[in-house]
PDB file of N, CA and C in Angstrom:
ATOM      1  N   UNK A   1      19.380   2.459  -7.442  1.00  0.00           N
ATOM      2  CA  UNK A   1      19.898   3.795  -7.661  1.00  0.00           C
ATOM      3  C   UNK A   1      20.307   4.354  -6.316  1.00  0.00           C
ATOM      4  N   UNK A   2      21.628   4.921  -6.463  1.00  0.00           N
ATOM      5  CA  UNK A   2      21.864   5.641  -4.999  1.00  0.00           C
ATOM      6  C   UNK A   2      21.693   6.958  -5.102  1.00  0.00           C
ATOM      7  N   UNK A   3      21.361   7.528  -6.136  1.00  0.00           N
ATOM      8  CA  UNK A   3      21.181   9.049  -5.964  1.00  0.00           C
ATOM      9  C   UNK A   3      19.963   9.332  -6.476  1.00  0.00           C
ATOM     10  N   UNK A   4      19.558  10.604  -6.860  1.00  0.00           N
ATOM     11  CA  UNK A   4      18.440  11.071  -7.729  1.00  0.00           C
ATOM     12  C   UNK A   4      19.136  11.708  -9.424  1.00  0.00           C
ATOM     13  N   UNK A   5      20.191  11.467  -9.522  1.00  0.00           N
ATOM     14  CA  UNK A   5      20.622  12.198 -10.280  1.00  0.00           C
ATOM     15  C   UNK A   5      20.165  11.891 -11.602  1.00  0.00           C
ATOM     16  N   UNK A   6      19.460  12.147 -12.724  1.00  0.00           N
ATOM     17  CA  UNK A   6      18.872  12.136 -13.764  1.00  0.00           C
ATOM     18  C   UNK A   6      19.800  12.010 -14.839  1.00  0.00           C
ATOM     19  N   UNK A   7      20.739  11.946 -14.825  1.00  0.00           N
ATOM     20  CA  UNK A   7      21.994  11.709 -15.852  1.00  0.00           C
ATOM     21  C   UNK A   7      22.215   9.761 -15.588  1.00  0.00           C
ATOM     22  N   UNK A   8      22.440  10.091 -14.072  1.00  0.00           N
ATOM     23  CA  UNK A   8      22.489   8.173 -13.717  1.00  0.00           C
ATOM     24  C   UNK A   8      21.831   7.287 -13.840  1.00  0.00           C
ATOM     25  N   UNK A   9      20.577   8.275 -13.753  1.00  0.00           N
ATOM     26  CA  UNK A   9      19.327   7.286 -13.877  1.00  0.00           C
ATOM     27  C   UNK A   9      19.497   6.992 -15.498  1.00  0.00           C
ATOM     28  N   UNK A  10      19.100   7.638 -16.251  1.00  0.00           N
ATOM     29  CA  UNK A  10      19.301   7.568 -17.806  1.00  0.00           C
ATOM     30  C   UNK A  10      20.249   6.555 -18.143  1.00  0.00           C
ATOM     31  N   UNK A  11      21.959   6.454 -17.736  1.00  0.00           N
ATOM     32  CA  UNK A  11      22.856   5.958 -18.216  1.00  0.00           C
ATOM     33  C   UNK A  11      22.255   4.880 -17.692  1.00  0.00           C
ATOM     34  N   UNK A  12      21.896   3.901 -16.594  1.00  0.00           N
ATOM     35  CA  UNK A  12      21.589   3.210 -16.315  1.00  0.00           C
ATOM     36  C   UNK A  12      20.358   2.348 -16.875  1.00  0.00           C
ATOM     37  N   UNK A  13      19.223   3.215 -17.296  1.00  0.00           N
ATOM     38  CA  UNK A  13      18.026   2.736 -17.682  1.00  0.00           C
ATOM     39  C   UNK A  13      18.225   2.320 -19.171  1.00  0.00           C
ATOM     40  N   UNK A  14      19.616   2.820 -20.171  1.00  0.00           N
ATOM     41  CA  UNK A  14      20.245   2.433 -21.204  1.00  0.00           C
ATOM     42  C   UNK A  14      20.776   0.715 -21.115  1.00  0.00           C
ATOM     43  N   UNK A  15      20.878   0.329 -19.745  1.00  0.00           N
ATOM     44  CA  UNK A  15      21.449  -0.924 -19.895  1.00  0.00           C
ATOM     45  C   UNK A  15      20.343  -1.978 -19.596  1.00  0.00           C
ATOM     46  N   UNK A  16      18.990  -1.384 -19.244  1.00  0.00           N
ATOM     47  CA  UNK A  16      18.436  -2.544 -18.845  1.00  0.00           C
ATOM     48  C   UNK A  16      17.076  -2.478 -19.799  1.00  0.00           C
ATOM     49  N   UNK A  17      17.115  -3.454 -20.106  1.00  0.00           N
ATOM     50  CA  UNK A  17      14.876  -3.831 -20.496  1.00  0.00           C
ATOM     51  C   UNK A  17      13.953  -4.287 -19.740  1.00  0.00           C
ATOM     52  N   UNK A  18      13.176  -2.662 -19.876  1.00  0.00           N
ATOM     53  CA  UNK A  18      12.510  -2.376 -18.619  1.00  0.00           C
ATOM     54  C   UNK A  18      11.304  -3.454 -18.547  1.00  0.00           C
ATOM     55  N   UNK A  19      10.839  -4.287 -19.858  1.00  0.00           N
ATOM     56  CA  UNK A  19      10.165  -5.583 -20.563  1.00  0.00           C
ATOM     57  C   UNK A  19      10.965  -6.778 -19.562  1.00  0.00           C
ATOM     58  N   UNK A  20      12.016  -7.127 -19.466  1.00  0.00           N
ATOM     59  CA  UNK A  20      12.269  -7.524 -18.585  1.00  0.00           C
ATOM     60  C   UNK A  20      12.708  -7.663 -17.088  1.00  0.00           C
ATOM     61  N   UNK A  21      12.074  -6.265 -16.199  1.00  0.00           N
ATOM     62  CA  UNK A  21      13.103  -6.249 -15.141  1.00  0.00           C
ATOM     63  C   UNK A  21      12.303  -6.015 -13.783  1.00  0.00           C
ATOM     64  N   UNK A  22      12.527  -6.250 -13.075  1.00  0.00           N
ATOM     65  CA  UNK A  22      11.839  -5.966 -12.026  1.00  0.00           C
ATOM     66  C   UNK A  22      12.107  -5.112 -10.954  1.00  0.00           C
ATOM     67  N   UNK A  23      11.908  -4.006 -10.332  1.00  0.00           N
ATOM     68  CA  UNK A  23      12.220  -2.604  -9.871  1.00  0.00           C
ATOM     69  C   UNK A  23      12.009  -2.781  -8.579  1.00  0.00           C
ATOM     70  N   UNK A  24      12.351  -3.078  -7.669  1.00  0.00           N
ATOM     71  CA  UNK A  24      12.314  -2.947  -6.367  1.00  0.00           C
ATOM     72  C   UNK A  24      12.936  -1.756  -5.421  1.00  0.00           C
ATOM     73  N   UNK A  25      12.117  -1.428  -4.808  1.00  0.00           N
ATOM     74  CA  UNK A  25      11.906   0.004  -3.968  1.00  0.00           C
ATOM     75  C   UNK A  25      12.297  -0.711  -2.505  1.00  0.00           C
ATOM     76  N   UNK A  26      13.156  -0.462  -1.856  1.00  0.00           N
ATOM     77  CA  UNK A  26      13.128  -0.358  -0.944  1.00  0.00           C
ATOM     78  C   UNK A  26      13.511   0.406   0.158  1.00  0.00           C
ATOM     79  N   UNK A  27      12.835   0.791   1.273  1.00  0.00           N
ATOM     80  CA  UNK A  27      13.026   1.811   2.143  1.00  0.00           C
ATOM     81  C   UNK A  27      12.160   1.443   3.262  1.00  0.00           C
ATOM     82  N   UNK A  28      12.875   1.997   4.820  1.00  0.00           N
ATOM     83  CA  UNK A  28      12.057   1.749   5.752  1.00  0.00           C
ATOM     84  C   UNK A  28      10.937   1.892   6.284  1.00  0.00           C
ATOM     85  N   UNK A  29      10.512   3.358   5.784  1.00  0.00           N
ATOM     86  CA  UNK A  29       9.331   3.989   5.578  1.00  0.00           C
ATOM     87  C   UNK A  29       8.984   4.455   5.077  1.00  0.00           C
ATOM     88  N   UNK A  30       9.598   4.840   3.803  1.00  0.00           N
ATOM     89  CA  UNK A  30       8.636   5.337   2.572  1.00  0.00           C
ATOM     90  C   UNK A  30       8.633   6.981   2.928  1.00  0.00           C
ATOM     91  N   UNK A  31       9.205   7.774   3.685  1.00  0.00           N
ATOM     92  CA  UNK A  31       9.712   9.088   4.141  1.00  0.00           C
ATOM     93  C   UNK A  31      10.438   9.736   3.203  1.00  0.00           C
ATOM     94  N   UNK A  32      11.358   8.994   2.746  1.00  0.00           N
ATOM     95  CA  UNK A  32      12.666   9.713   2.179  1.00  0.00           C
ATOM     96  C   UNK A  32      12.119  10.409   1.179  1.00  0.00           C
ATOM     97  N   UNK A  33      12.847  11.540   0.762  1.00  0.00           N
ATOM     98  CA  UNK A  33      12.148  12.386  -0.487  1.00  0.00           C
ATOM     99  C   UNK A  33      13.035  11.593  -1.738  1.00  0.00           C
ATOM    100  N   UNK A  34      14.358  11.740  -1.468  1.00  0.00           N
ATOM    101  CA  UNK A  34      14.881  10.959  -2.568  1.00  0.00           C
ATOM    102  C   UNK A  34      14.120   9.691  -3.287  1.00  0.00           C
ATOM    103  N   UNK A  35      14.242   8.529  -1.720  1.00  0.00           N
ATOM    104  CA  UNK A  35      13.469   7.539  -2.489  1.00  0.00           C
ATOM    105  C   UNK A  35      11.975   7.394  -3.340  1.00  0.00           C
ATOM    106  N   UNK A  36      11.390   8.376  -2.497  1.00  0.00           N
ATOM    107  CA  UNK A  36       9.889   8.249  -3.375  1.00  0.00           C
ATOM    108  C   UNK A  36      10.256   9.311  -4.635  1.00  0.00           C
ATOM    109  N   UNK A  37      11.524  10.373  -5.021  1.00  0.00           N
ATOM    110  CA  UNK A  37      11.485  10.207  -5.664  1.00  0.00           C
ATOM    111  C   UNK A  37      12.050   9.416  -7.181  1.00  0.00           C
ATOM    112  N   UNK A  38      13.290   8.705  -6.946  1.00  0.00           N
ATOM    113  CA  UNK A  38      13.834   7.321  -7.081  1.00  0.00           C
ATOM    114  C   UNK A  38      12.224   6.719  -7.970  1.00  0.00           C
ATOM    115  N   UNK A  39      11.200   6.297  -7.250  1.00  0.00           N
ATOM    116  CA  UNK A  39      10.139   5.371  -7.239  1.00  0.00           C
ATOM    117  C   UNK A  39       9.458   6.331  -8.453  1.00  0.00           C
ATOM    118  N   UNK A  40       9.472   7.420  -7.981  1.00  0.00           N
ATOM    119  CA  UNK A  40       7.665   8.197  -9.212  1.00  0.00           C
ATOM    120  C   UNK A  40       8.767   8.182 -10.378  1.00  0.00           C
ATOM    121  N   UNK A  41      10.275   8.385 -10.549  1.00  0.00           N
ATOM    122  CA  UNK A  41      11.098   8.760 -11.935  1.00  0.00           C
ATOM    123  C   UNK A  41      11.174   7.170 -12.706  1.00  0.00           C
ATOM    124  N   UNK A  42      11.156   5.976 -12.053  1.00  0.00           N
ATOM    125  CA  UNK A  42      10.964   4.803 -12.250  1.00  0.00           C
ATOM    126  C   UNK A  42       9.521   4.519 -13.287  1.00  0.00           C
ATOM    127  N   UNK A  43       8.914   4.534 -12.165  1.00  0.00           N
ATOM    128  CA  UNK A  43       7.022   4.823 -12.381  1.00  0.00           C
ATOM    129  C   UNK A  43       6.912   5.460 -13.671  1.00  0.00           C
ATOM    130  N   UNK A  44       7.251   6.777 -13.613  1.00  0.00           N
ATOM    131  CA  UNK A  44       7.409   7.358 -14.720  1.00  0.00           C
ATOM    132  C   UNK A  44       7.871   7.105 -16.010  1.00  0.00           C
ATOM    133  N   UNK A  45       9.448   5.967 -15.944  1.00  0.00           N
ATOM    134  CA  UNK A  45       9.913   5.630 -17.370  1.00  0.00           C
ATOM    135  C   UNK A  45       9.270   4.535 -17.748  1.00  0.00           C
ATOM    136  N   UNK A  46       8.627   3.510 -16.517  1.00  0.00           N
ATOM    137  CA  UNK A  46       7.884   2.060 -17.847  1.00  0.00           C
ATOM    138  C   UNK A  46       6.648   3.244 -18.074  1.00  0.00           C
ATOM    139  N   UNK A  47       5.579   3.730 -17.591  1.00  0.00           N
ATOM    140  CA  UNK A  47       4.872   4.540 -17.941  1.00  0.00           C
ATOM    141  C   UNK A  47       4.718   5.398 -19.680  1.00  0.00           C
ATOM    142  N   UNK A  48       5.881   5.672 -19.521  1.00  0.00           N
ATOM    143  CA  UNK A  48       6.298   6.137 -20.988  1.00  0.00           C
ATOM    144  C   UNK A  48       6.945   5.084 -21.967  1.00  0.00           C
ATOM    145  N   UNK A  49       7.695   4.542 -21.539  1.00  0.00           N
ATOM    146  CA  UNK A  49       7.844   3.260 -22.214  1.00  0.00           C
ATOM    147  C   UNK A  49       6.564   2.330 -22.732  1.00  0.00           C
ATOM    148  N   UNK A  50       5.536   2.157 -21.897  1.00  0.00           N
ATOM    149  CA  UNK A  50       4.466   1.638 -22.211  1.00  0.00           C
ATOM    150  C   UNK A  50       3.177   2.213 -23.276  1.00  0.00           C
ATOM    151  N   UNK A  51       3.649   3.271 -22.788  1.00  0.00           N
ATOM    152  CA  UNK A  51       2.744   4.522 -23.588  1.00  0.00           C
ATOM    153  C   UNK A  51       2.990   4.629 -25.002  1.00  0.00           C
ATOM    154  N   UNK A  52       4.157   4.378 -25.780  1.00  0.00           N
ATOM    155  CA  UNK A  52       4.424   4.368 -26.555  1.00  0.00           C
ATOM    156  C   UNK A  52       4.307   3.102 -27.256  1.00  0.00           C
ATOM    157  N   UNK A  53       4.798   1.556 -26.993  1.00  0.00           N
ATOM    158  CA  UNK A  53       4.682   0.213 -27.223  1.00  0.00           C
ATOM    159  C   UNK A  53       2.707   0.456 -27.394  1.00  0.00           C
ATOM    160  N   UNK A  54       2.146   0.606 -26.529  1.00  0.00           N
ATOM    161  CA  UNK A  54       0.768   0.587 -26.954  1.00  0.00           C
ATOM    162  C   UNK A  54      -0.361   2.106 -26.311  1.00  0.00           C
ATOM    163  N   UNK A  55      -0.255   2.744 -27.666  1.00  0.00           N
ATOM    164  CA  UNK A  55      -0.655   3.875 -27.609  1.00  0.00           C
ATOM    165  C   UNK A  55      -1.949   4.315 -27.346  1.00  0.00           C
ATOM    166  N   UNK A  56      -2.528   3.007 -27.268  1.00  0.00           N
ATOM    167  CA  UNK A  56      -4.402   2.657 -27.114  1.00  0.00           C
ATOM    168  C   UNK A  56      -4.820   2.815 -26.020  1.00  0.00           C
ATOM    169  N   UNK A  57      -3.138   2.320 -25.297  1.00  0.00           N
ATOM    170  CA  UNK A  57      -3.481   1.332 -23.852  1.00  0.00           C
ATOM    171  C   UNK A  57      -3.923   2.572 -22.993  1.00  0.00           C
ATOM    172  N   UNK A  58      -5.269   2.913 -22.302  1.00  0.00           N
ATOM    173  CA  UNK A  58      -5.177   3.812 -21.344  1.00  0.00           C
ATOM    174  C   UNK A  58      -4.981   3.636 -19.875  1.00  0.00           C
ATOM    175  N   UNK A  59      -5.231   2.315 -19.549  1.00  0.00           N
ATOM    176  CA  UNK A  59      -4.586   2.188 -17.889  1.00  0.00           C
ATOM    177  C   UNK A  59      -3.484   1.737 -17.933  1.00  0.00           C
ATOM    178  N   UNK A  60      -1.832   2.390 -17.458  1.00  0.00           N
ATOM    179  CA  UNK A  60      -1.342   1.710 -17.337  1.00  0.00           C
ATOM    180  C   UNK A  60      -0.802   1.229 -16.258  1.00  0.00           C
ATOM    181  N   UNK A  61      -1.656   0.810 -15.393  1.00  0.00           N
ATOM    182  CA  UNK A  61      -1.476   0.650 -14.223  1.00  0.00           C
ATOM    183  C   UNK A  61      -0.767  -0.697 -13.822  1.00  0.00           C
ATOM    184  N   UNK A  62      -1.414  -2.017 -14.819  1.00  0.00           N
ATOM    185  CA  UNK A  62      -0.761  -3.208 -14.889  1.00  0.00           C
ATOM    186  C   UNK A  62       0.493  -3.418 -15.384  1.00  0.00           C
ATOM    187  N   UNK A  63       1.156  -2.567 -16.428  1.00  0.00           N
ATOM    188  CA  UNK A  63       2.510  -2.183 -16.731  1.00  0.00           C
ATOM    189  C   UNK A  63       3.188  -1.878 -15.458  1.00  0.00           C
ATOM    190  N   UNK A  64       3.228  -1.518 -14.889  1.00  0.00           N
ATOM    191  CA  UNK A  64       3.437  -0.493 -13.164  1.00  0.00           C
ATOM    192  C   UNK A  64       3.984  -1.762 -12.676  1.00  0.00           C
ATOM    193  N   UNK A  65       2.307  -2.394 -12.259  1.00  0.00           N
ATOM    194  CA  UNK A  65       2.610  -3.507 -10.923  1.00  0.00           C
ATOM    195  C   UNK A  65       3.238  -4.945 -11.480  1.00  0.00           C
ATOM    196  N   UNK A  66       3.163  -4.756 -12.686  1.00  0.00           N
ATOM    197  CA  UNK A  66       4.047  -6.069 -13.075  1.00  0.00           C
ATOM    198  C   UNK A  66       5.430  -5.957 -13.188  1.00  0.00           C
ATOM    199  N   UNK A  67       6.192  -4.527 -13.174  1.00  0.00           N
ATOM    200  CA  UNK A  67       7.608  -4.451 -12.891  1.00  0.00           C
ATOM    201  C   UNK A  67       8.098  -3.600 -11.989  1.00  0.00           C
ATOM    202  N   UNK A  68       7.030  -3.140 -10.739  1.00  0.00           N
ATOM    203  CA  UNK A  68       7.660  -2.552  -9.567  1.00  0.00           C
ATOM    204  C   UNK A  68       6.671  -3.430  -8.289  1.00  0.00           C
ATOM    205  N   UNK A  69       7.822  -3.239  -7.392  1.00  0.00           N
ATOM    206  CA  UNK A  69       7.096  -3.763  -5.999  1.00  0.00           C
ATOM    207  C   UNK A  69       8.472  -3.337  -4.868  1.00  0.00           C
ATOM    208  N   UNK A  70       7.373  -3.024  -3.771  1.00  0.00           N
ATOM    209  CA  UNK A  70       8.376  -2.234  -2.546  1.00  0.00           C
ATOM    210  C   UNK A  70       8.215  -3.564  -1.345  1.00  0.00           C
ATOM    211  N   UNK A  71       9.681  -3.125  -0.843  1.00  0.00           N
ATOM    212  CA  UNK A  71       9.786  -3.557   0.480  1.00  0.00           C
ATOM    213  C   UNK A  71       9.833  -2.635   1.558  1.00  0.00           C
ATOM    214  N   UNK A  72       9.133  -3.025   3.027  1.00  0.00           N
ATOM    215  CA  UNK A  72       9.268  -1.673   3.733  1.00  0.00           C
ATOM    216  C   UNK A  72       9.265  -2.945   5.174  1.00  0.00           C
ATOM    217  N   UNK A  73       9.849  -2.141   6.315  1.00  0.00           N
ATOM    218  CA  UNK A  73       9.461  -2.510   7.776  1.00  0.00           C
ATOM    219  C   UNK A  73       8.368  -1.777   8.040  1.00  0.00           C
ATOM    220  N   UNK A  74       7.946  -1.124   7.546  1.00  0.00           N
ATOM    221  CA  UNK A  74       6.665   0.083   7.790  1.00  0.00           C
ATOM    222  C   UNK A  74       4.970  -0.891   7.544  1.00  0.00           C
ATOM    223  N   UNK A  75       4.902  -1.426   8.395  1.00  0.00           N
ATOM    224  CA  UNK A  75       3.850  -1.899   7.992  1.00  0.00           C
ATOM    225  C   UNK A  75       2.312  -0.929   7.826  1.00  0.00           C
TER     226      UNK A  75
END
């Protein structure tokens, strides 16, 4: 995503299955406001996506780390 814009994000998140995809964050340091927020609106849709597929499920934390992961020079 190059923007934050919530219309793009949407049209976009229409073309992909989030069951299959893998979300990569990347940024140099993890500073940017955009990108982290880019990352929590991400976070946010398998989150709800998951929430719904299994309504039981209360951590969904393994949903998360099985389709996001960041790259950074920021060690």
């Amino acid at each position: 995503m190059a923007n934050v814009d919530p219309i793009d994000f949407n049209r976009m998140m229409q073309e992909i299955d989030i069951e299959e995809a893998i979300v990569v964050i990347n940024s140099k340091t993890f500073t940017t406001a955009e990108t982290m927020l880019n990352a929590k609106t991400v976070k946010k849709f398998i989150i709800d996506h998951y929430s719904v597929k299994y309504p039981d499920e209360k951590d969904h934390s393994k949903f998360v780390e099985a389709h996001m992961c960041a790259v950074s020079t920021n060690l």
